[in-house]
N, C-alpha and C. Protein backbone atom coordinates (compact mmCIF):
# COMPACT_ATOMS: atom_id res chain seq x y z
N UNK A 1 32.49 31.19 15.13
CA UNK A 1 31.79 30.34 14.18
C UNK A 1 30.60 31.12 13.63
N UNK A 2 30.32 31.01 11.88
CA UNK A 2 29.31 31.59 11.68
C UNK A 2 27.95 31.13 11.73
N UNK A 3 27.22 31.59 12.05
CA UNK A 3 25.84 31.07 12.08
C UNK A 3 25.03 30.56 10.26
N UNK A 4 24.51 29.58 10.05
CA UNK A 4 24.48 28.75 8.76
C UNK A 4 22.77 28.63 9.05
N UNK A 5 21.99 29.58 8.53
CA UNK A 5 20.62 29.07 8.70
C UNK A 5 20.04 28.22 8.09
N UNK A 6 20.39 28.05 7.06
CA UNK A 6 19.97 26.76 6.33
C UNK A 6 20.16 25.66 6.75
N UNK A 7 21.67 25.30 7.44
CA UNK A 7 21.72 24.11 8.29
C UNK A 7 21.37 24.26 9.79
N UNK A 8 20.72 25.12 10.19
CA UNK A 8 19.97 25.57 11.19
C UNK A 8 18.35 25.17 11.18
N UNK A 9 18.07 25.32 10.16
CA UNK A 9 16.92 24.80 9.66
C UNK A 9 16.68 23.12 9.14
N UNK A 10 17.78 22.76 8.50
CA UNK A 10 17.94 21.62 7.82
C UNK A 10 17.80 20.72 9.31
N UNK A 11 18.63 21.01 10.45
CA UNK A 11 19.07 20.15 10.99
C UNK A 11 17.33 20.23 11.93
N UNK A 12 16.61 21.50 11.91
CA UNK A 12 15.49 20.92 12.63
C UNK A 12 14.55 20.10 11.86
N UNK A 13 15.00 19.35 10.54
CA UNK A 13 13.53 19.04 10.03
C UNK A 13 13.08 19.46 8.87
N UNK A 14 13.44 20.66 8.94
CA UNK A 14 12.56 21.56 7.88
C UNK A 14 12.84 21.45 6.55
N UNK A 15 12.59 21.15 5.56
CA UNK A 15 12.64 20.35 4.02
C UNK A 15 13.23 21.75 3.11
N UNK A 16 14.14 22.27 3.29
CA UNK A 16 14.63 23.59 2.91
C UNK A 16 15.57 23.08 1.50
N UNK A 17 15.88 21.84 1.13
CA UNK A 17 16.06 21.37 0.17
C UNK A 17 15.63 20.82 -1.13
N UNK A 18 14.44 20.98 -0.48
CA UNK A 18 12.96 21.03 -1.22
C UNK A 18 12.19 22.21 -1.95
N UNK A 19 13.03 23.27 -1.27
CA UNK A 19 12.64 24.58 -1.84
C UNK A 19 12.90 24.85 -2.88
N UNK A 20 12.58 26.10 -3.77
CA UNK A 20 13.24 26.88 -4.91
C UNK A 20 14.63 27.56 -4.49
N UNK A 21 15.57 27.70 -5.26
CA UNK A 21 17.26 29.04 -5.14
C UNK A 21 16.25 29.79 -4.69
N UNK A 22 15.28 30.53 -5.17
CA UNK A 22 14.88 31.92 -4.53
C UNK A 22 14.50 32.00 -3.21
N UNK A 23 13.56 30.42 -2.73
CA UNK A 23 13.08 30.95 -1.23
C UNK A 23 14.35 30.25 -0.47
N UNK A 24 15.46 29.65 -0.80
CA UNK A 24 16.89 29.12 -0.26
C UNK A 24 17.45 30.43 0.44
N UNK A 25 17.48 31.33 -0.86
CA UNK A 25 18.28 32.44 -0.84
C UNK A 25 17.57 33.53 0.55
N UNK A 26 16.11 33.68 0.41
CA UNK A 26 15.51 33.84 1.48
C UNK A 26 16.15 33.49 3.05
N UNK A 27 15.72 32.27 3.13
CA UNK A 27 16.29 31.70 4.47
C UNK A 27 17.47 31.73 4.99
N UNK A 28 18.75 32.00 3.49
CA UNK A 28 19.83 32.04 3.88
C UNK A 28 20.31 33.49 4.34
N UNK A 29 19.29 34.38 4.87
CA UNK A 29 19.27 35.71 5.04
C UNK A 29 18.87 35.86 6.45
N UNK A 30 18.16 34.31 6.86
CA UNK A 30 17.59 34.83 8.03
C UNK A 30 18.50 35.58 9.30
N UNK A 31 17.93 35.35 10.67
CA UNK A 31 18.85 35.97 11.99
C UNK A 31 18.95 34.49 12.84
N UNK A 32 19.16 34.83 13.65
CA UNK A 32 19.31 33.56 14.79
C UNK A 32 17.94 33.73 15.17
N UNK A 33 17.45 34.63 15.32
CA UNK A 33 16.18 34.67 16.34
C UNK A 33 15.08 34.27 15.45
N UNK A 34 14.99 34.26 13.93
CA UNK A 34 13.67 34.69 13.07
C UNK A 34 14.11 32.76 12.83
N UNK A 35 15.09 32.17 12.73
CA UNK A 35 15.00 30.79 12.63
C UNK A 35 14.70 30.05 13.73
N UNK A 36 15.01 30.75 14.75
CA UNK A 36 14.62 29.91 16.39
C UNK A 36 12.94 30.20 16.20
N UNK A 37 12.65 31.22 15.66
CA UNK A 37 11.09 31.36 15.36
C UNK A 37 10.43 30.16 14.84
N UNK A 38 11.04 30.15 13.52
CA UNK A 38 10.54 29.18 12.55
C UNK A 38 10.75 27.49 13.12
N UNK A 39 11.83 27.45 13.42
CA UNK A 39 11.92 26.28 14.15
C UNK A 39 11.13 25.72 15.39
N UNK A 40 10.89 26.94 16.38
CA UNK A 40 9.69 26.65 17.48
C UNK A 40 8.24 26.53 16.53
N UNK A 41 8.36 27.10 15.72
CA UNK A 41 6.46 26.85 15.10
C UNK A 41 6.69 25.63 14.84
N UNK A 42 7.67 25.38 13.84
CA UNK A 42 7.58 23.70 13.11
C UNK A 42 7.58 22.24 14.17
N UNK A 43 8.42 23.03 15.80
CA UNK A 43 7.79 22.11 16.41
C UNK A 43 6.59 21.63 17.18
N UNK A 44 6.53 23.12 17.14
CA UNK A 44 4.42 22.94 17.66
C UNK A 44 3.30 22.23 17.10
N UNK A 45 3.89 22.90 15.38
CA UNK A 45 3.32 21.82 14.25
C UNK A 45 2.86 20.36 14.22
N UNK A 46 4.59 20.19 14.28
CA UNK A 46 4.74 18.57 14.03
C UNK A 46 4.30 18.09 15.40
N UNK A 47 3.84 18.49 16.57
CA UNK A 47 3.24 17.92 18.20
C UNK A 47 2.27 17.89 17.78
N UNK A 48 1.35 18.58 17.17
CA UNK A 48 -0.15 18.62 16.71
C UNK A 48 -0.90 17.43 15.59
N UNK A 49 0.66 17.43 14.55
CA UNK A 49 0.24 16.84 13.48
C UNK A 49 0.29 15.22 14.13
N UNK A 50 1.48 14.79 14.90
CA UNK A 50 1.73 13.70 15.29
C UNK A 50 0.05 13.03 15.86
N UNK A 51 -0.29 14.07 17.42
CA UNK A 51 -1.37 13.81 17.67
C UNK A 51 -2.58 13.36 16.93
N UNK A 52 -2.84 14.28 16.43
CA UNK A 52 -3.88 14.18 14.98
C UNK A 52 -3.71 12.68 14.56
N UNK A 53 -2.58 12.74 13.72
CA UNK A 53 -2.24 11.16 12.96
C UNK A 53 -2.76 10.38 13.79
N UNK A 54 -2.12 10.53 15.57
CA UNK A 54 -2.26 9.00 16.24
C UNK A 54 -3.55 9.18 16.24
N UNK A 55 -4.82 9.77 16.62
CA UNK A 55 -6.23 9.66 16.92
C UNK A 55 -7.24 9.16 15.90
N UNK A 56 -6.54 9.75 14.98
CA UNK A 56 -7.41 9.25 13.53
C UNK A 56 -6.68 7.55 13.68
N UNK A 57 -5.90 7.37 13.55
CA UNK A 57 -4.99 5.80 13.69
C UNK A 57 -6.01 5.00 14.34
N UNK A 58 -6.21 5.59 16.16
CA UNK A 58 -6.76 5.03 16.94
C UNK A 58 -8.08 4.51 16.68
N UNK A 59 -8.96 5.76 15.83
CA UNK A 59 -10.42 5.89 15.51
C UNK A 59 -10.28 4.88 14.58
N UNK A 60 -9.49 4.54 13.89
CA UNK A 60 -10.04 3.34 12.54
C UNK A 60 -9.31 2.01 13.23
N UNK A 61 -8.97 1.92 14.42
CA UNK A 61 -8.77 0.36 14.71
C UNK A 61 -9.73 0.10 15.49
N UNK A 62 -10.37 1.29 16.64
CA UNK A 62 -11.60 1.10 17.13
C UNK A 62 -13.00 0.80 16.08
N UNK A 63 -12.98 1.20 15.16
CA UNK A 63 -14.06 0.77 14.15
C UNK A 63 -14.08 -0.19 13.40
């Protein structure tokens, strides 16, 4: 089976449909390893961003 980084990407989340053909064409170049990259950042990301959201959430029902 061939490896499909775009739906490698797609399937973590990542808005790669949203992009331009040029940075598509990019990604569709990647390796297994440089998308397992990208995919571990985006989930570090989105753990951070989630947090964030909930605290600020928290801070304006406490006020």
């Amino acid at each position: 089976m061939d490896f499909n980084p775009l739906a490698s990407l797609r399937q973590a989340g990542n808005p790669v449909d949203l992009m331009s053909d040029a940075q598509r064409d990019v990604l569709a170049q990647l390796t297994e390893d440089e998308v397992a990259v990208l995919n571990s950042v985006k989930q570090r990301l989105d753990a951070v961003s989630d947090a964030e959201v909930e605290g600020h959430s928290t801070a304006i029902k406490l006020a």
